[in-house]
Protein backbone atom coordinates (compact mmCIF):
# COMPACT_ATOMS: atom_id res chain seq x y z
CA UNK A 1 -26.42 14.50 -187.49
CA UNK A 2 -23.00 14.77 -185.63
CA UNK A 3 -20.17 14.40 -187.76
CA UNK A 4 -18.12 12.18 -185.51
CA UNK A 5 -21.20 9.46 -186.57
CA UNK A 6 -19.78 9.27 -189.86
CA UNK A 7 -16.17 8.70 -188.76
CA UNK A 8 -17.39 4.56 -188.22
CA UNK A 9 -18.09 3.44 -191.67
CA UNK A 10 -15.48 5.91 -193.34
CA UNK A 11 -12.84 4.18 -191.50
CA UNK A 12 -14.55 0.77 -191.87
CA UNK A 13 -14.63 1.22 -196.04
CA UNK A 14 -10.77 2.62 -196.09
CA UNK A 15 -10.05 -0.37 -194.58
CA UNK A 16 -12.15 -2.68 -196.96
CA UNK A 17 -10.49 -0.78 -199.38
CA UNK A 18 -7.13 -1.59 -199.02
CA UNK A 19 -8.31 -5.31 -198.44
CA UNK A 20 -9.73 -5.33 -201.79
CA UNK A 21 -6.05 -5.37 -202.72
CA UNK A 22 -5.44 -7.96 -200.63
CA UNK A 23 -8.18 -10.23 -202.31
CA UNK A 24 -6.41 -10.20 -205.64
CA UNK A 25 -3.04 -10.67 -204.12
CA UNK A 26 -4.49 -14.02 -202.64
CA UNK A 27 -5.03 -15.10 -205.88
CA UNK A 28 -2.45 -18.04 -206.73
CA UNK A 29 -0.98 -17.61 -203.02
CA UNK A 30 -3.57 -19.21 -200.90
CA UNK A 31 -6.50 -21.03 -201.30
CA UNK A 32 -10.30 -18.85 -200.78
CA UNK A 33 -11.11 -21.62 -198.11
CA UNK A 34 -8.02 -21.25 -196.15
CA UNK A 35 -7.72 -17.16 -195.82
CA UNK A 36 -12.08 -17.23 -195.45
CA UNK A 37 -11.14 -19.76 -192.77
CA UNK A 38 -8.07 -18.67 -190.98
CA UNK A 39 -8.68 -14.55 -191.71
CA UNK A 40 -11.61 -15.08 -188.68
CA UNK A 41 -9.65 -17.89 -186.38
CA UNK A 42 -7.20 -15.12 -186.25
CA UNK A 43 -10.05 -12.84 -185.06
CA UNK A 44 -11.00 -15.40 -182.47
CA UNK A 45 -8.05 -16.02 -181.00
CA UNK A 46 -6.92 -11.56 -180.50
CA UNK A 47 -10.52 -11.15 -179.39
CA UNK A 48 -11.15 -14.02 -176.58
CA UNK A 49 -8.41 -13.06 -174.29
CA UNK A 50 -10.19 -9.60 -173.70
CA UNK A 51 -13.85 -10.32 -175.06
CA UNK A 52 -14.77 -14.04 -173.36
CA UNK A 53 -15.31 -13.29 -169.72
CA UNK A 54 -18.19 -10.46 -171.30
CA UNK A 55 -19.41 -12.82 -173.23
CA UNK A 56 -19.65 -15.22 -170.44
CA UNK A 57 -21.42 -13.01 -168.54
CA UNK A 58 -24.07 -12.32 -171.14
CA UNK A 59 -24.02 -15.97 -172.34
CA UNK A 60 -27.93 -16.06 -171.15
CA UNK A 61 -28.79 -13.45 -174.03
CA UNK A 62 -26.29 -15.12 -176.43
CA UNK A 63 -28.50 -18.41 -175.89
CA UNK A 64 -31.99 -16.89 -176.91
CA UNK A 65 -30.28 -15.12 -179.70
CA UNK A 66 -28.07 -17.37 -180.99
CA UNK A 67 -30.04 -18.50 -184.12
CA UNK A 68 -29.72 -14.70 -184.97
CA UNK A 69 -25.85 -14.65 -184.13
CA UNK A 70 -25.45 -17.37 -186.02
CA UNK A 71 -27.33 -15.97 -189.58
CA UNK A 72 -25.25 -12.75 -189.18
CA UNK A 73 -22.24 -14.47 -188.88
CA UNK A 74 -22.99 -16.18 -192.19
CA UNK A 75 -24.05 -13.32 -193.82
CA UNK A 76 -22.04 -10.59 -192.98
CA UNK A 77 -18.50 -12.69 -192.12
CA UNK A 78 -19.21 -15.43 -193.96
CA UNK A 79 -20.18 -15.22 -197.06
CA UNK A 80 -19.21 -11.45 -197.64
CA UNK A 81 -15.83 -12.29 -198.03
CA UNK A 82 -15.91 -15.94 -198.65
CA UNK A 83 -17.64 -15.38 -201.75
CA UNK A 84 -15.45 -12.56 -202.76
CA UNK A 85 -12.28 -14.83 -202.10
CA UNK A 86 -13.28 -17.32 -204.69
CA UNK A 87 -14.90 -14.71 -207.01
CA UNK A 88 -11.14 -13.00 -207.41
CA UNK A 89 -10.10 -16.11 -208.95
CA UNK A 90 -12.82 -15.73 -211.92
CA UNK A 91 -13.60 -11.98 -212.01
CA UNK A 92 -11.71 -9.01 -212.37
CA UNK A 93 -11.00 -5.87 -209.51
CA UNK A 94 -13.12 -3.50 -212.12
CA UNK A 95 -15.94 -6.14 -211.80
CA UNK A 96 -15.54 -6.83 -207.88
CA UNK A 97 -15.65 -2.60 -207.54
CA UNK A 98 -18.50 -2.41 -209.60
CA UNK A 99 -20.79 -5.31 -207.88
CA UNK A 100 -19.43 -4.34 -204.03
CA UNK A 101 -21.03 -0.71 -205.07
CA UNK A 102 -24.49 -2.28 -205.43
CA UNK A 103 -24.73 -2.81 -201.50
CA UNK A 104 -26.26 0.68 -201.16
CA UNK A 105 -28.99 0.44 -203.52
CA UNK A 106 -29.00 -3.52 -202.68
CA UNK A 107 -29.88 -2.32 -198.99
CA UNK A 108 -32.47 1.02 -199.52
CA UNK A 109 -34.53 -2.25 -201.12
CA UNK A 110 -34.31 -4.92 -199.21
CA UNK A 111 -34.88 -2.25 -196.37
CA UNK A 112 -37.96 -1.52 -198.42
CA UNK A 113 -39.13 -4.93 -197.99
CA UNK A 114 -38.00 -5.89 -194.61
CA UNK A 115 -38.02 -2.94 -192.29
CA UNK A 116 -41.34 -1.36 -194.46
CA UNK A 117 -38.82 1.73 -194.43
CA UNK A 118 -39.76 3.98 -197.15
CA UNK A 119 -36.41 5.31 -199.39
CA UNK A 120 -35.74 8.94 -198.53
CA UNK A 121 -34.99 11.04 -201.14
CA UNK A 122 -31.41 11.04 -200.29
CA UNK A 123 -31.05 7.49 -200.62
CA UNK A 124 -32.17 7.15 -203.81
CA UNK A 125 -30.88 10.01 -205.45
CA UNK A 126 -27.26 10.25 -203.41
CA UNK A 127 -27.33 6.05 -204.18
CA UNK A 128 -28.09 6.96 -208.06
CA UNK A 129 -25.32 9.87 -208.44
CA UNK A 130 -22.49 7.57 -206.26
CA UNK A 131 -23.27 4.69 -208.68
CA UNK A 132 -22.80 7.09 -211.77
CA UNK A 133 -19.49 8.05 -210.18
CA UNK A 134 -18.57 4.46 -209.14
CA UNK A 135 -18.54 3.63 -213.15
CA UNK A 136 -17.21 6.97 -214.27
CA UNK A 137 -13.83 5.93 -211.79
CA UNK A 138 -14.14 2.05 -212.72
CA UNK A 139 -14.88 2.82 -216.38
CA UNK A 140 -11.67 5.32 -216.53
CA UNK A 141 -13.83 7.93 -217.65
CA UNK A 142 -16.28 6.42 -220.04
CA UNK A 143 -18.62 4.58 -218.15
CA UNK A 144 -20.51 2.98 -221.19
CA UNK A 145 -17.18 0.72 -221.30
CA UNK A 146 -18.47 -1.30 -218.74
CA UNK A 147 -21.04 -2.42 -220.65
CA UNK A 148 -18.61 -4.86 -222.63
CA UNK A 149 -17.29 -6.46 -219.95
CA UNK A 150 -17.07 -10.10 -219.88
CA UNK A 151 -19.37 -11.76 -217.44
CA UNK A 152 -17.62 -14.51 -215.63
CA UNK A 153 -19.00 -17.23 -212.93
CA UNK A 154 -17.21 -14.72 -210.31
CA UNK A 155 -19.39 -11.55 -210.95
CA UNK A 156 -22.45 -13.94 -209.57
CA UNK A 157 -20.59 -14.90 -206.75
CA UNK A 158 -20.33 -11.28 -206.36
CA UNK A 159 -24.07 -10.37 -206.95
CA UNK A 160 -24.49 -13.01 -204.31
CA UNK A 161 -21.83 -11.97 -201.53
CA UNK A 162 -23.09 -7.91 -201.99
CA UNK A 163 -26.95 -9.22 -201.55
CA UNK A 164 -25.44 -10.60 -198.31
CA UNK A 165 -23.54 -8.02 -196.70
CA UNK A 166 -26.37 -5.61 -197.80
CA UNK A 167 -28.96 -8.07 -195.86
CA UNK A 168 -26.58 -8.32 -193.16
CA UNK A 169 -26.82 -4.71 -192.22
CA UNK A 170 -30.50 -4.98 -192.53
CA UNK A 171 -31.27 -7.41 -190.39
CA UNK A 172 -28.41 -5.53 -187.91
CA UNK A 173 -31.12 -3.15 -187.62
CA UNK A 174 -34.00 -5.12 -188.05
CA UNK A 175 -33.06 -7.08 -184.95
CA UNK A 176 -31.12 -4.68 -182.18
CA UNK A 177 -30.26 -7.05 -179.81
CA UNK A 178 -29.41 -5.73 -176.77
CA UNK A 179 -25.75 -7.04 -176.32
CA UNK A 180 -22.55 -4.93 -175.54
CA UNK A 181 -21.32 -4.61 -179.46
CA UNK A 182 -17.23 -6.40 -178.96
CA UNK A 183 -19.51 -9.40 -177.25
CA UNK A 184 -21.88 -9.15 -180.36
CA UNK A 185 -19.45 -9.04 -182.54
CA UNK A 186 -17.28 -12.34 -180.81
CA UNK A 187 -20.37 -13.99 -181.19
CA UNK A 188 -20.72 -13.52 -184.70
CA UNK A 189 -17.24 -14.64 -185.06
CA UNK A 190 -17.45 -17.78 -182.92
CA UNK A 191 -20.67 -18.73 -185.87
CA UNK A 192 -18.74 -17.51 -188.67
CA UNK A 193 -15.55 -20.00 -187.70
CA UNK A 194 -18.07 -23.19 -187.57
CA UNK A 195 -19.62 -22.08 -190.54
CA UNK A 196 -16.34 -21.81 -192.81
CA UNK A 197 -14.84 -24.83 -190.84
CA UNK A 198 -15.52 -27.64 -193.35
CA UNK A 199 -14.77 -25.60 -196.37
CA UNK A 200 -11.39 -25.18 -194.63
CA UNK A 201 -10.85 -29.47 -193.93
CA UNK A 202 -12.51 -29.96 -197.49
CA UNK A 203 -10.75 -27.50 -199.57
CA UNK A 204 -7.00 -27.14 -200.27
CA UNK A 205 -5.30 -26.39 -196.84
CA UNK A 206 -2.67 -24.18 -197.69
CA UNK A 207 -0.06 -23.93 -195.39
CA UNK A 208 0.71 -20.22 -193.48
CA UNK A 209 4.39 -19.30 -194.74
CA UNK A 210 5.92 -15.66 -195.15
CA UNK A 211 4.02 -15.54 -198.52
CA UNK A 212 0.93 -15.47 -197.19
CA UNK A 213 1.11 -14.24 -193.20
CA UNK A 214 0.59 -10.24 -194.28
CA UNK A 215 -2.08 -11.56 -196.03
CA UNK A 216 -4.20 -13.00 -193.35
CA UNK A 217 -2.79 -10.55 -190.62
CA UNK A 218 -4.31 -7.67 -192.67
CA UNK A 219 -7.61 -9.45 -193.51
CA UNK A 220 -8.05 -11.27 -189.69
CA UNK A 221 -7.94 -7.74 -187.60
CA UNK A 222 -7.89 -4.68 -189.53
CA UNK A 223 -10.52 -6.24 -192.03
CA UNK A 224 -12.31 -8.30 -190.02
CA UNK A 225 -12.54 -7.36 -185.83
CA UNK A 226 -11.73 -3.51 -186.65
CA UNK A 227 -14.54 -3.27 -190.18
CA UNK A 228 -17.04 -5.00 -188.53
CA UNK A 229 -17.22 -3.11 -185.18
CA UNK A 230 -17.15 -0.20 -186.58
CA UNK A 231 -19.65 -1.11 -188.96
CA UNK A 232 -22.03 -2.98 -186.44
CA UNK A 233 -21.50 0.99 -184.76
CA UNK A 234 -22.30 3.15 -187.37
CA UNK A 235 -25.14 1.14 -188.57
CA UNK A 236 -26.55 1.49 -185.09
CA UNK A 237 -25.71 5.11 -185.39
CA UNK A 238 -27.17 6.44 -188.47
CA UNK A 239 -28.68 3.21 -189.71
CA UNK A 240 -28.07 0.76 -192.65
CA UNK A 241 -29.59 2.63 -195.47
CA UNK A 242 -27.17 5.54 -194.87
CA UNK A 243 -24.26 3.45 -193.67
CA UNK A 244 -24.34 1.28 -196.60
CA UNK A 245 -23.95 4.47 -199.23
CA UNK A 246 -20.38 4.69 -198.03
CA UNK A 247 -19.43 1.84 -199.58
CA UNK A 248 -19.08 3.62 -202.63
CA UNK A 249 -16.23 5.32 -201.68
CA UNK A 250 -14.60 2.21 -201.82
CA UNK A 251 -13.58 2.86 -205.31
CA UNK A 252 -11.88 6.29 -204.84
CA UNK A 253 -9.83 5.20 -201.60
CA UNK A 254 -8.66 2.47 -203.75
CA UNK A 255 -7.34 4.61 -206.33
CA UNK A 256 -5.72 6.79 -203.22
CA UNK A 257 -4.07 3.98 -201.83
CA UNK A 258 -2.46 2.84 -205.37
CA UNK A 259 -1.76 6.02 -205.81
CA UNK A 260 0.17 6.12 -202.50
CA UNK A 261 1.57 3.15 -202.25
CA UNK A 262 2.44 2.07 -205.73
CA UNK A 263 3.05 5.02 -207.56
CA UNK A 264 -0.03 4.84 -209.96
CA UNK A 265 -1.06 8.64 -212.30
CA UNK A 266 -4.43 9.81 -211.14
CA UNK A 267 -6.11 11.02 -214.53
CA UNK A 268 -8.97 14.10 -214.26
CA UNK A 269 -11.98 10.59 -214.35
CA UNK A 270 -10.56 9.65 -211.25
CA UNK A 271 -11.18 13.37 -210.23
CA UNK A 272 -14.84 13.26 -211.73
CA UNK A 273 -15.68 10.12 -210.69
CA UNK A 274 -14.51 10.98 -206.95
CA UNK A 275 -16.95 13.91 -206.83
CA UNK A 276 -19.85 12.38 -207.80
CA UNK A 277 -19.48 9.43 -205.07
CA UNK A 278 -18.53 12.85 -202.68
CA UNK A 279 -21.76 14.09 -203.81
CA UNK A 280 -23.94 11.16 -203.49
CA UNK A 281 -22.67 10.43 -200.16
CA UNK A 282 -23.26 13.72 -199.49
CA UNK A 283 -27.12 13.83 -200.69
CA UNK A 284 -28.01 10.60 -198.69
CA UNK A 285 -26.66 12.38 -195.34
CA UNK A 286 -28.43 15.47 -195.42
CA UNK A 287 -31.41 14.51 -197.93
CA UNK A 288 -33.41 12.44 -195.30
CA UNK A 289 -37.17 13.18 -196.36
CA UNK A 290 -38.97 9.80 -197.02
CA UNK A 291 -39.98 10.15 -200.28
CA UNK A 292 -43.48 7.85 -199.03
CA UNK A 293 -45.04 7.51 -195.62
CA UNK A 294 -44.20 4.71 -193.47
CA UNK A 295 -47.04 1.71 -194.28
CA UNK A 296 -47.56 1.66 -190.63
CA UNK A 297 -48.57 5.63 -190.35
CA UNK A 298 -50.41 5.39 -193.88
CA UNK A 299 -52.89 2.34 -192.61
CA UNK A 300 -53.53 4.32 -189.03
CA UNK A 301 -54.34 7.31 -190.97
């Protein structure tokens, strides 16, 4: 497979990266409701100017697929960050890393069971070694510490937001819809605004000052128009079981970026715990032999 097909999602999860950052810094600065809300009005408003008259001119396909627009928007804009707004309030960044890093296995199974894909070997071993590394990083070397932590109300909202975004890209590939991706994506947007709309007028409205602006700038275009085309792309590309294992890289370009930006020691588990995710990323790119028959070849024969 050519390399430049994995330059999508590896851009896509350095970017969700640094806006895990940004969900704790929301934290006491503005409401869940009102960055879920406004991060995606934002999105609307950069991407109409250029992306309405192509929507316009497809707006015959947008009508017969609409109920489909409208359930990925909810999924995959949503809820996958809605949920993880609200769960920074009761959960901790270890937590958050830990649940965002089940979307890969989260996906090979619900692939499983939608898309009658069988897991390649890849998958399941690459998805296996990654999550090993994910709680060697998270777990500052000993990953049996995670064990004690605390469950709060926020590590279900998390459960529930990664069982989204990991159904999200399958049913991204389930579906295919044959629209131009920006006027897929604006579509998705338009849903996901009337979706988070009452939240928005029931919830606390907090106002947009200087506090917050950087806050929804970085999560309404980088995280949301730039993430989600490229992610819409690479699943397309090299599908959702394989897209999805890059997600647990997330961890490791965190520790990057703090290491960057706010001066923070990298210690030899960050080291460790990097090259296993390497290597499980890795495996699930090159390891692609089903490890069963598709159910559709194993009835004909």
């Amino acid at each position: 497979m050519p390399f430049k097909y994995f330059i999508p999602p590896l851009i896509a999860v350095l970017i969700w990266s640094g806006n895990m950052t940004i969900n704790q810094l929301t934290v006491g600065t503005i409401a869940p409701s009102s960055i879920a809300f406004l991060r995606w009005l934002l999105a609307l408003v950069v991407l109409t100017p250029f992306v309405l008259p192509a929507a316009l001119r497809h707006r015959d396909e947008i009508r017969r697929q609409w109920p489909r627009l409208a359930l990925l928007g909810l999924l995959g804009m949503g809820l996958w960050q809605g949920l993880a707004y609200v769960a920074a309030a009761t959960t901790s960044a270890t937590n958050m890393g830990i649940l965002a890093a089940m979307v890969p296995l989260l996906t090979v199974l619900l692939s499983a069971l939608i898309l009658r894909e069988p897991p390649t070997l890849g998958g399941v071993l690459g998805g296996a070694v990654a999550f090993v590394g994910v709680t060697v990083l998270l777990g500052h070397g000993n990953p049996l510490s995670l064990l004690h932590l605390e469950v709060a109300r926020g590590d279900a909202l998390m459960v529930a937001a990664a069982t989204c975004y990991a159904l999200y890209g399958v049913m991204l590939k389930l579906w295919g819809m044959q629209l131009p991706p920006w006027v897929m994506l604006y579509a998705q947007v338009c849903f996901a605004v009337l979706f988070l709309l009452p939240g928005y007028l029931l919830g606390p409205m907090t106002p947009v000052d200087i506090h917050n602006i950087g806050l929804i700038a970085y999560a309404g275009i980088p995280a949301s128009i730039i993430t989600t085309y490229l992610w819409m792309r690479a699943v397309r590309q090299i599908g959702a079981n394989q897209a999805s294992i890059f997600i647990n890289l997330m961890p490791l370009f965190s520790a990057i970026i703090a290491m960057l930006l706010l001066g923070e020691r990298v210690a030899g588990f960050h080291f460790i715990g990097g090259l296993l995710i390497l290597t499980g990323v890795i495996m699930a790119q090159t390891l692609t032999r089903p490890l069963a028959q598709p159910m559709a070849r194993s009835e004909r024969a």
